[in-house]
PDB file of N, CA and C in Angstrom:
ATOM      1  N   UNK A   1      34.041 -66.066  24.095  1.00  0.00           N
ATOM      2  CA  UNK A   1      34.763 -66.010  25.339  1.00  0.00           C
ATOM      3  C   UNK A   1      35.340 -64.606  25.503  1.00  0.00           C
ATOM      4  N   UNK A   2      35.412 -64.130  26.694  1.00  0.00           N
ATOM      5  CA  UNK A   2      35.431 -62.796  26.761  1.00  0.00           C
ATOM      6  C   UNK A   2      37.155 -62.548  27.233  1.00  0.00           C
ATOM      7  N   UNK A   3      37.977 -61.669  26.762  1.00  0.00           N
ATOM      8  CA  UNK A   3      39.108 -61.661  27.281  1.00  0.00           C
ATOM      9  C   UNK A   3      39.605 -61.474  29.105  1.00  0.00           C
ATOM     10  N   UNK A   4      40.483 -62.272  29.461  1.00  0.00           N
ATOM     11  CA  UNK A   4      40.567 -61.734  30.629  1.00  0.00           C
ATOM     12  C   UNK A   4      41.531 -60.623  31.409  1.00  0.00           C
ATOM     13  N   UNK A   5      41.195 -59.255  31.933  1.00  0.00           N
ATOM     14  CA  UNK A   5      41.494 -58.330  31.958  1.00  0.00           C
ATOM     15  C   UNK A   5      42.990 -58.393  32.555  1.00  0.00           C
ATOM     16  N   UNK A   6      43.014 -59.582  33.174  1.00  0.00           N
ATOM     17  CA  UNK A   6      44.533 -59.604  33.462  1.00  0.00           C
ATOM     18  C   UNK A   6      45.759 -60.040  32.730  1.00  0.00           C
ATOM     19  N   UNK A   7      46.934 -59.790  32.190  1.00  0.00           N
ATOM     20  CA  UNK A   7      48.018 -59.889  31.860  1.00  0.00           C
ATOM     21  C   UNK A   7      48.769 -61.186  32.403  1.00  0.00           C
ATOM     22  N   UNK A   8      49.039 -62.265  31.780  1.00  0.00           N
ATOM     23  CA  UNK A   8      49.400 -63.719  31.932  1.00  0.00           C
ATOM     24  C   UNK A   8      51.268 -63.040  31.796  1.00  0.00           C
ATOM     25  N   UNK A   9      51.748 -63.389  32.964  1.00  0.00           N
ATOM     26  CA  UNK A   9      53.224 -63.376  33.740  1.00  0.00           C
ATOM     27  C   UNK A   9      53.558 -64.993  32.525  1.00  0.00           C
ATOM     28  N   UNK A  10      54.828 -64.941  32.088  1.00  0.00           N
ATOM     29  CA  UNK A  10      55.416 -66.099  31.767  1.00  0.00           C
ATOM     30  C   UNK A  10      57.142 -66.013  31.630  1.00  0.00           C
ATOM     31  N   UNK A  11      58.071 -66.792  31.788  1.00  0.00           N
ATOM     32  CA  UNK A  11      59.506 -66.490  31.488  1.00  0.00           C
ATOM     33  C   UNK A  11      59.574 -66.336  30.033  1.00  0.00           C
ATOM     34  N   UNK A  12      60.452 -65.613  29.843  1.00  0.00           N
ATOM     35  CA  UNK A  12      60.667 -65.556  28.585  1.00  0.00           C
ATOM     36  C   UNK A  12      61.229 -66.962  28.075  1.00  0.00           C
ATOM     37  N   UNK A  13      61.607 -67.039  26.395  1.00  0.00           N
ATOM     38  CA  UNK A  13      61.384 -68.583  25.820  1.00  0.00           C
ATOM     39  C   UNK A  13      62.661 -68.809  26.376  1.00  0.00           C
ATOM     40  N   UNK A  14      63.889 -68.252  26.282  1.00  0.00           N
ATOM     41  CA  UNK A  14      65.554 -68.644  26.374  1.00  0.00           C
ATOM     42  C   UNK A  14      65.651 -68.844  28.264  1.00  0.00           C
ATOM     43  N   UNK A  15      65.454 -67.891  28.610  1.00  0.00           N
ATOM     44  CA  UNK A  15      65.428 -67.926  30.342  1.00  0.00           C
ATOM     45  C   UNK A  15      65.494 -69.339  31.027  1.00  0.00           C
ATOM     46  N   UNK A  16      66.532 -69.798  31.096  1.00  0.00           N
ATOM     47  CA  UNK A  16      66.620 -70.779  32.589  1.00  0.00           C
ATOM     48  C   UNK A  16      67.347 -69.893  33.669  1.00  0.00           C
ATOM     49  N   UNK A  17      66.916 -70.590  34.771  1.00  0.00           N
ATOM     50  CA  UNK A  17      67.384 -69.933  36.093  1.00  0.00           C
ATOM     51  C   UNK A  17      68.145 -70.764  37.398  1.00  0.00           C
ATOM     52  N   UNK A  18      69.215 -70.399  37.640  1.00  0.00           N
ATOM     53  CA  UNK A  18      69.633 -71.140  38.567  1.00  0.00           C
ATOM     54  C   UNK A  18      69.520 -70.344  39.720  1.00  0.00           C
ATOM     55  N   UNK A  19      68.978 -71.437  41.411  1.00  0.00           N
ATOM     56  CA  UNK A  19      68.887 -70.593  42.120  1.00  0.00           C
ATOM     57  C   UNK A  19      69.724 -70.881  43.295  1.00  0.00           C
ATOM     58  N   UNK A  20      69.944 -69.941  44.154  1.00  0.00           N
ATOM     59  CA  UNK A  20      70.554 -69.450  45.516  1.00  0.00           C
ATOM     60  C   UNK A  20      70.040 -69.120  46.429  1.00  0.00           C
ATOM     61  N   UNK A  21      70.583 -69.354  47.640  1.00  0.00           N
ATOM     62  CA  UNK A  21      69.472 -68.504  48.853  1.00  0.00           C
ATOM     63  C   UNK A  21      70.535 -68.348  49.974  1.00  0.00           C
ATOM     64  N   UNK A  22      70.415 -67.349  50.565  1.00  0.00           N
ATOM     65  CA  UNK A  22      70.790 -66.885  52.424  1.00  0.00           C
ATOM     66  C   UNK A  22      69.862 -66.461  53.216  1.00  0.00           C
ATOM     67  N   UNK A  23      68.927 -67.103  54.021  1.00  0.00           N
ATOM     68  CA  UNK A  23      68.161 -66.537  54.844  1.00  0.00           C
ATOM     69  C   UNK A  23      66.888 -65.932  53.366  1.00  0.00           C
ATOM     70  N   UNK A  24      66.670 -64.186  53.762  1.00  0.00           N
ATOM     71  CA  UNK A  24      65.812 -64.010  52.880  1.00  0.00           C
ATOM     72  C   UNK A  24      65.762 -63.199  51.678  1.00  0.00           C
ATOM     73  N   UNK A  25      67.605 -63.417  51.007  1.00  0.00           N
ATOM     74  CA  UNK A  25      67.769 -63.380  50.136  1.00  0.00           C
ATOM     75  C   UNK A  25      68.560 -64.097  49.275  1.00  0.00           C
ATOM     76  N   UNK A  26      67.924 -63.838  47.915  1.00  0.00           N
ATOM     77  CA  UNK A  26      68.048 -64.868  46.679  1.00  0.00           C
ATOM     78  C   UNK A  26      68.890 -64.384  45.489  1.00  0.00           C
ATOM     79  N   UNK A  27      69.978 -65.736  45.143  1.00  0.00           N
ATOM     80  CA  UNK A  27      70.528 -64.594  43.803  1.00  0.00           C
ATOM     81  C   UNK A  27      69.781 -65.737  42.379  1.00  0.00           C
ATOM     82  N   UNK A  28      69.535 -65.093  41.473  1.00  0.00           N
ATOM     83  CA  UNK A  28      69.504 -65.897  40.576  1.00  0.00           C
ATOM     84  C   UNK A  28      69.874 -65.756  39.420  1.00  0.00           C
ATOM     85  N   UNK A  29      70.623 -67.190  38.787  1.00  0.00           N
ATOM     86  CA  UNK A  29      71.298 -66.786  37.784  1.00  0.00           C
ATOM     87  C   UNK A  29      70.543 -67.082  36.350  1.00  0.00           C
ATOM     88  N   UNK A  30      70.783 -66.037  34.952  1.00  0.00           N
ATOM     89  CA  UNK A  30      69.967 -66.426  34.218  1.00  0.00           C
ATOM     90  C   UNK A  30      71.104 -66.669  33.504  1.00  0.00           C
ATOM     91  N   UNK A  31      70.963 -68.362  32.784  1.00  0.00           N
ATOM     92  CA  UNK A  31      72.151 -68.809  32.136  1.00  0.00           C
ATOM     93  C   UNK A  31      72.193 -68.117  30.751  1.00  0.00           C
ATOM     94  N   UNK A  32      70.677 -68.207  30.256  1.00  0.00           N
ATOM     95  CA  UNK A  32      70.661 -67.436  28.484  1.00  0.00           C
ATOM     96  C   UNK A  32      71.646 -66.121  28.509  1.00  0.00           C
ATOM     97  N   UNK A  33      71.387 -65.433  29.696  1.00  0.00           N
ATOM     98  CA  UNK A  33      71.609 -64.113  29.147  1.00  0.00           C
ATOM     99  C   UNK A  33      73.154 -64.055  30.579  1.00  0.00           C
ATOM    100  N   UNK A  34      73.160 -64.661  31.190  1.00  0.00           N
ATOM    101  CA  UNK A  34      74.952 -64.839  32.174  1.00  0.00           C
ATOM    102  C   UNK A  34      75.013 -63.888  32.620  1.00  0.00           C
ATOM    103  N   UNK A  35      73.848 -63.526  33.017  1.00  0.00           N
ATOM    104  CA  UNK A  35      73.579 -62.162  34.454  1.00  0.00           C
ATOM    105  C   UNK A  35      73.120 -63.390  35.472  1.00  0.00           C
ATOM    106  N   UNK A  36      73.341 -62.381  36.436  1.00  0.00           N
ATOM    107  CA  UNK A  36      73.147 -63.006  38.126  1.00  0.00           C
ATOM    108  C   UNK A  36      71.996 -62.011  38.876  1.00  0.00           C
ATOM    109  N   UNK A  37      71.340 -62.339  39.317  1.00  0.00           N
ATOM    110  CA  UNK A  37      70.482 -60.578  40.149  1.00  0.00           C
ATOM    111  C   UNK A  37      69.794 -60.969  41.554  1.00  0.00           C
ATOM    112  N   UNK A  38      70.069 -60.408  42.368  1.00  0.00           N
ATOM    113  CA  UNK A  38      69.842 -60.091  43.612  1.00  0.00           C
ATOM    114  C   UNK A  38      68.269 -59.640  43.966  1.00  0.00           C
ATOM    115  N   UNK A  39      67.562 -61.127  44.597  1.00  0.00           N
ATOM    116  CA  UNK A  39      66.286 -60.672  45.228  1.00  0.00           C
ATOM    117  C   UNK A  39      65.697 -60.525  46.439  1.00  0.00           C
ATOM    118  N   UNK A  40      64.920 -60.043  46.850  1.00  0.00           N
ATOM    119  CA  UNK A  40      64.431 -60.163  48.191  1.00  0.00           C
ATOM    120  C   UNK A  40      63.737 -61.498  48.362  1.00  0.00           C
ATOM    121  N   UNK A  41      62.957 -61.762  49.167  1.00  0.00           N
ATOM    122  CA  UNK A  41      61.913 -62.746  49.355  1.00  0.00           C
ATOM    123  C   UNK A  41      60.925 -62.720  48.651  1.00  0.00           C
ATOM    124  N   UNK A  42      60.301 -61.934  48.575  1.00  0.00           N
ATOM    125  CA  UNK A  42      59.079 -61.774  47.927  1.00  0.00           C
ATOM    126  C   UNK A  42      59.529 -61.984  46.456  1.00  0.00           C
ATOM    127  N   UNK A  43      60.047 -60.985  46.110  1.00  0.00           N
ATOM    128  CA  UNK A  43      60.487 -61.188  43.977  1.00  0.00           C
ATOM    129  C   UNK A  43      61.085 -62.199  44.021  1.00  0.00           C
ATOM    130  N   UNK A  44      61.766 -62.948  44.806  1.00  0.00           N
ATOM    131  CA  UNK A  44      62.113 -64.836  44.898  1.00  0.00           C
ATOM    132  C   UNK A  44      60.802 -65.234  44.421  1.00  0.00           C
ATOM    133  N   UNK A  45      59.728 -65.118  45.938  1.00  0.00           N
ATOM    134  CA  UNK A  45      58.756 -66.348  45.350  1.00  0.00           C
ATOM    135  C   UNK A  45      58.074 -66.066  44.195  1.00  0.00           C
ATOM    136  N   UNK A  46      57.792 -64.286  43.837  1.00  0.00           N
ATOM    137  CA  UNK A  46      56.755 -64.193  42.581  1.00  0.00           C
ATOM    138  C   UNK A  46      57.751 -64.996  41.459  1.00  0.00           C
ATOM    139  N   UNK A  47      58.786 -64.422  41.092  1.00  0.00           N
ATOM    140  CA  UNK A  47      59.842 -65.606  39.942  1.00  0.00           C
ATOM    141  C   UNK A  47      59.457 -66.909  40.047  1.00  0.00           C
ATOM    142  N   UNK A  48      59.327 -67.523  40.948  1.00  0.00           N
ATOM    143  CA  UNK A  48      59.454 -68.827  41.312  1.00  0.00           C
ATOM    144  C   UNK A  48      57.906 -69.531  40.546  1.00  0.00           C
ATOM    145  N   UNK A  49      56.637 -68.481  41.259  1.00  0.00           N
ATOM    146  CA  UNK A  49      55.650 -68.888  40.990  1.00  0.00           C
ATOM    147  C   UNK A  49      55.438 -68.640  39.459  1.00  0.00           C
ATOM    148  N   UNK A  50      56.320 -67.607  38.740  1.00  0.00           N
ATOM    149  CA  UNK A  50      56.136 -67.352  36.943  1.00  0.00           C
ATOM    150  C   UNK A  50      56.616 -68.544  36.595  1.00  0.00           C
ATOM    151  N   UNK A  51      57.891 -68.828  37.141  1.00  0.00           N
ATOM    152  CA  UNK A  51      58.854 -70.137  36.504  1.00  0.00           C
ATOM    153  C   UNK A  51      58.486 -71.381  36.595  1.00  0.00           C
ATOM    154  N   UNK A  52      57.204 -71.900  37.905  1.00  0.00           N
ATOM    155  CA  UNK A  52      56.440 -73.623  37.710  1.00  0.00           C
ATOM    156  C   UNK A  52      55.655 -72.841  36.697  1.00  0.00           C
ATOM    157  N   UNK A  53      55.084 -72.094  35.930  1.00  0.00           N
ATOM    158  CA  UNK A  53      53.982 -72.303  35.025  1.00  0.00           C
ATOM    159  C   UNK A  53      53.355 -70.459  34.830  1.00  0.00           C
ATOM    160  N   UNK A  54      53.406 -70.374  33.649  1.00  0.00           N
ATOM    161  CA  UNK A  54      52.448 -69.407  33.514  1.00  0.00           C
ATOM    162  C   UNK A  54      51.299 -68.990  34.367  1.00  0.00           C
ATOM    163  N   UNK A  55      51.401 -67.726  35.144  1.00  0.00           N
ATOM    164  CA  UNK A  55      50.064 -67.031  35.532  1.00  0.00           C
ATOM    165  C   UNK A  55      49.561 -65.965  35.721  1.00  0.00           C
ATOM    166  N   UNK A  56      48.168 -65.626  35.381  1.00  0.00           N
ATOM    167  CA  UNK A  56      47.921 -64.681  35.194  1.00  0.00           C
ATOM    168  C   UNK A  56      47.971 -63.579  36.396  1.00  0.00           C
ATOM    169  N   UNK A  57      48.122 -61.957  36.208  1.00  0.00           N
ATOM    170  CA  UNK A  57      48.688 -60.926  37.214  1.00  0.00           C
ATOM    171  C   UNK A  57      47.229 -61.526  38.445  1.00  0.00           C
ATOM    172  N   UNK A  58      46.415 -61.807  37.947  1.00  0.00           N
ATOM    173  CA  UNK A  58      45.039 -61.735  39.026  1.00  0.00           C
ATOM    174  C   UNK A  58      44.933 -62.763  40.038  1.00  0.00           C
ATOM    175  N   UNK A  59      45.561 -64.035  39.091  1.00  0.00           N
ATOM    176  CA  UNK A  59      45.940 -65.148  39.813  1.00  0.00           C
ATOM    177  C   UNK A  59      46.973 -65.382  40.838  1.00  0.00           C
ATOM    178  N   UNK A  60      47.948 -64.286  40.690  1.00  0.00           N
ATOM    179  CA  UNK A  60      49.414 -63.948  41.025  1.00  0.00           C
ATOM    180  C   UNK A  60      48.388 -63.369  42.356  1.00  0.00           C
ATOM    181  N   UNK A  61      48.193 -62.350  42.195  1.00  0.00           N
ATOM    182  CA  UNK A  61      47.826 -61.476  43.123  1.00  0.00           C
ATOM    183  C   UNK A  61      47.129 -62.086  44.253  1.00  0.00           C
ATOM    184  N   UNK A  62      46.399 -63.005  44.077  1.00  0.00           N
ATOM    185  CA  UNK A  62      45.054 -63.865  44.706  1.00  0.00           C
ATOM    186  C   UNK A  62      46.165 -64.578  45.600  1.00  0.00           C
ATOM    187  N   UNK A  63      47.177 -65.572  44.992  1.00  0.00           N
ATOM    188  CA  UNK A  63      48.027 -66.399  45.891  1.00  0.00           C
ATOM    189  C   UNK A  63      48.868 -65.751  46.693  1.00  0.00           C
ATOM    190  N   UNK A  64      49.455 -64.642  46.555  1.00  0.00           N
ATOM    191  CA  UNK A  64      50.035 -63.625  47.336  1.00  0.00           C
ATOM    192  C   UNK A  64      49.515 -63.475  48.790  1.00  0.00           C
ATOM    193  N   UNK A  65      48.099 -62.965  48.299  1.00  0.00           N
ATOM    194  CA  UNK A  65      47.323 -61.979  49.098  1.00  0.00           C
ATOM    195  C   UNK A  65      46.799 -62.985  50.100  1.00  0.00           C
ATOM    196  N   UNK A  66      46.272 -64.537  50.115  1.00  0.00           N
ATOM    197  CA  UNK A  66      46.253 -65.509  51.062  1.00  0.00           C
ATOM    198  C   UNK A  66      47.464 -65.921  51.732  1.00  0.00           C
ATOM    199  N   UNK A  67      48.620 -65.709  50.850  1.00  0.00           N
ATOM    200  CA  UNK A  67      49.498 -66.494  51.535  1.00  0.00           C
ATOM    201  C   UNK A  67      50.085 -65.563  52.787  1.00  0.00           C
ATOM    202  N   UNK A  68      49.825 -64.342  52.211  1.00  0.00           N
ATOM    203  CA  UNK A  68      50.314 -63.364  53.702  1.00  0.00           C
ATOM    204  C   UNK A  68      49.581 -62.804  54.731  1.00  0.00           C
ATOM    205  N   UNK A  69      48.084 -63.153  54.118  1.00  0.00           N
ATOM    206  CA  UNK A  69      47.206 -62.815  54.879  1.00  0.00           C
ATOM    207  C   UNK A  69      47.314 -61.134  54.751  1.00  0.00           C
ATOM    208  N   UNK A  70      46.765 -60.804  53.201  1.00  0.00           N
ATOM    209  CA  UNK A  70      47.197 -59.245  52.913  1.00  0.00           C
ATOM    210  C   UNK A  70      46.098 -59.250  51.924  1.00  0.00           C
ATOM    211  N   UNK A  71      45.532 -57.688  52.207  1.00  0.00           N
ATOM    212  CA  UNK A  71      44.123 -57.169  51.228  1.00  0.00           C
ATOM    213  C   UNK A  71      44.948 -57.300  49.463  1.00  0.00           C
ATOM    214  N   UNK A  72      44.062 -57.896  48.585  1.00  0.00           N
ATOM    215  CA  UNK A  72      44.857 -58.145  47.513  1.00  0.00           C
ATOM    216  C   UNK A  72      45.295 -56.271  46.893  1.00  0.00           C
ATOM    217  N   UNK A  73      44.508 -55.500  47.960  1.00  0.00           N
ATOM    218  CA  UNK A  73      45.309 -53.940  46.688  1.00  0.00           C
ATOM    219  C   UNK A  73      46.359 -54.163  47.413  1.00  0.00           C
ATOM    220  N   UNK A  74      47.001 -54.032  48.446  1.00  0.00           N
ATOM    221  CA  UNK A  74      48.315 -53.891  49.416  1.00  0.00           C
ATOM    222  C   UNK A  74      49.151 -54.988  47.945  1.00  0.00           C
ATOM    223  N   UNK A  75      48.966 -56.054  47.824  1.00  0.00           N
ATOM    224  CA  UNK A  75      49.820 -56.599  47.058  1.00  0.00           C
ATOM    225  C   UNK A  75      50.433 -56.658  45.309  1.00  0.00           C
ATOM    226  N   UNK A  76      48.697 -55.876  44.798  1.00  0.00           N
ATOM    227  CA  UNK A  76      49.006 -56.118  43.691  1.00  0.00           C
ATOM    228  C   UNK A  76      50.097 -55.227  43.347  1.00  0.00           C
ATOM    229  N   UNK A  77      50.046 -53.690  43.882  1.00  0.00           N
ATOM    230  CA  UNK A  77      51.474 -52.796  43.766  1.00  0.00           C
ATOM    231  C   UNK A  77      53.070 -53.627  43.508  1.00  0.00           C
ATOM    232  N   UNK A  78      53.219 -54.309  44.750  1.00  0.00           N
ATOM    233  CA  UNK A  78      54.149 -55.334  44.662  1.00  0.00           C
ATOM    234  C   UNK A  78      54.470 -56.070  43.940  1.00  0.00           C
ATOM    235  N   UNK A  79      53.552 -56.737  43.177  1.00  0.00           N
ATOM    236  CA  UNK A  79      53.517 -57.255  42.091  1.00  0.00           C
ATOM    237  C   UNK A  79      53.810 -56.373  40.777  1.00  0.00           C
ATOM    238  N   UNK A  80      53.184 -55.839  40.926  1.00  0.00           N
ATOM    239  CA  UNK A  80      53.380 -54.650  39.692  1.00  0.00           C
ATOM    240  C   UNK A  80      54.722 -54.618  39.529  1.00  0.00           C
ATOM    241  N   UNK A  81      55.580 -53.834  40.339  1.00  0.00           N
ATOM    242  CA  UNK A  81      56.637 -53.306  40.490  1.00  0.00           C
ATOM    243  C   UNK A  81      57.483 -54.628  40.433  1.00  0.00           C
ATOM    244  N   UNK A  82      57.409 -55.810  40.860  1.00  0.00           N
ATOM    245  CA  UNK A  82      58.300 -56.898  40.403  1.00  0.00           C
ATOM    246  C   UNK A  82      58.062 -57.061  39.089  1.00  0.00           C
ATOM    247  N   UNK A  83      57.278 -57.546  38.821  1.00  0.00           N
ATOM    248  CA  UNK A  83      56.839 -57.199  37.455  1.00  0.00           C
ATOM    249  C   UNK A  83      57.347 -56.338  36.028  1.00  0.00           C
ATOM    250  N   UNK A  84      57.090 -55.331  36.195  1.00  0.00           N
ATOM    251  CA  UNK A  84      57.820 -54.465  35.714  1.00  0.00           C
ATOM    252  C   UNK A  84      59.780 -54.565  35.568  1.00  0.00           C
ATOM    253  N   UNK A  85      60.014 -54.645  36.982  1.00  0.00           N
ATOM    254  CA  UNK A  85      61.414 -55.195  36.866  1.00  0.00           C
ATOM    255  C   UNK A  85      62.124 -56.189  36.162  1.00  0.00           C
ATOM    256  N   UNK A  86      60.813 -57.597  36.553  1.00  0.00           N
ATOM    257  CA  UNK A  86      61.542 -58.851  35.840  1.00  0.00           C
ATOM    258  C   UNK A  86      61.613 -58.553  33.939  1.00  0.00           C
ATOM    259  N   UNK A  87      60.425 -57.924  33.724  1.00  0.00           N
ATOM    260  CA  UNK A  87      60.543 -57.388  32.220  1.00  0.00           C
ATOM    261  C   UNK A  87      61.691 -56.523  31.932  1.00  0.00           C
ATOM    262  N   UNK A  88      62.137 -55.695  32.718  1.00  0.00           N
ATOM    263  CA  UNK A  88      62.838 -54.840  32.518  1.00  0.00           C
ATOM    264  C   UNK A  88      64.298 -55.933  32.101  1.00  0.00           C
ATOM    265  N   UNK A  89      64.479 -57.012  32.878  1.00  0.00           N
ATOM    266  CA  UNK A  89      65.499 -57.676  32.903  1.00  0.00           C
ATOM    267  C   UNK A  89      65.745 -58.506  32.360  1.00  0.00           C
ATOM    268  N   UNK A  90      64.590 -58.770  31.413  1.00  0.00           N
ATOM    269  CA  UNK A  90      64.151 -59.698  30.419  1.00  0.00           C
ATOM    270  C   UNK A  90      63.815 -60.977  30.911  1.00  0.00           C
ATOM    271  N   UNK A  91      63.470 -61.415  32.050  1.00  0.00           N
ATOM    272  CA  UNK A  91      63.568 -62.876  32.995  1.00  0.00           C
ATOM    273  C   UNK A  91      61.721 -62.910  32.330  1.00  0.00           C
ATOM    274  N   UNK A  92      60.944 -61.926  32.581  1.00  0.00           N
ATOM    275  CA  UNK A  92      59.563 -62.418  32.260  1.00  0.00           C
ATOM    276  C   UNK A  92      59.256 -61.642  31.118  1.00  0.00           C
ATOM    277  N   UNK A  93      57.979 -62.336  30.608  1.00  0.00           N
ATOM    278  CA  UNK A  93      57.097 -61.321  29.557  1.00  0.00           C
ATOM    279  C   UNK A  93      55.620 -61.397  29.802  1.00  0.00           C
ATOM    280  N   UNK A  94      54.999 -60.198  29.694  1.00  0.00           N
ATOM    281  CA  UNK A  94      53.850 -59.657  30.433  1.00  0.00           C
ATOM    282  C   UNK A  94      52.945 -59.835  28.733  1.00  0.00           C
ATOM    283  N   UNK A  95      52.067 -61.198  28.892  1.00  0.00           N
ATOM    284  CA  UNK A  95      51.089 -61.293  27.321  1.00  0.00           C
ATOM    285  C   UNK A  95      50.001 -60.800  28.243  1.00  0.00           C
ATOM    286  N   UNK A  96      49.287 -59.877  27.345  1.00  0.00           N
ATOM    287  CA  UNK A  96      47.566 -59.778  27.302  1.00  0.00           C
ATOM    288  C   UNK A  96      46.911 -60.872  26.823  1.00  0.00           C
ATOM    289  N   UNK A  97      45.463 -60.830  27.862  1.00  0.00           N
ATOM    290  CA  UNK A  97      44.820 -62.230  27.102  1.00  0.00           C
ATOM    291  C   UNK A  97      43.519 -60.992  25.989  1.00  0.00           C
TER     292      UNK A  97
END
């Protein structure tokens, strides 16, 4: 079986999240670590979609890119860059397959 080139999005193991909303922004709280952080819409739903279940960046990208009716390069950036953040914040972890 051949590896797949994309990077599988998952929460980290401790991470629960409680969530909030106003219109089209989101706060969410991570109880492990008793930070709170401020999202837009979009890094709402990508969190949302890491947090029902592990998926991979390609898979991420694919549901994005239908749901807005957007060329998947326009989105994967977006992704990226949430991405990058939620790691940064420790909420996700980015495994290679």
């Amino acid at each position: 079986m051949t590896a797949s080139p994309w990077p599988i999005w998952r929460l980290c193991d401790a991470v629960t999240l409680l969530w909030r909303s106003w219109g089209d922004e989101f706060v969410v709280f991570n109880v492990a670590a008793n930070q709170t952080h401020l999202l837009d819409a979009f890094s709402a739903a990508v969190l949302k979609q890491v947090e029902a279940s592990p998926k991979t960046l390609g898979a991420l990208t694919g549901h994005f890119a239908a749901e807005l009716g957007a060329d998947p390069g326009q989105v994967l950036p977006r992704l990226e860059e949430a991405g990058a953040r939620f790691a940064e914040l420790g909420l996700i972890e980015r495994l290679n397959t």
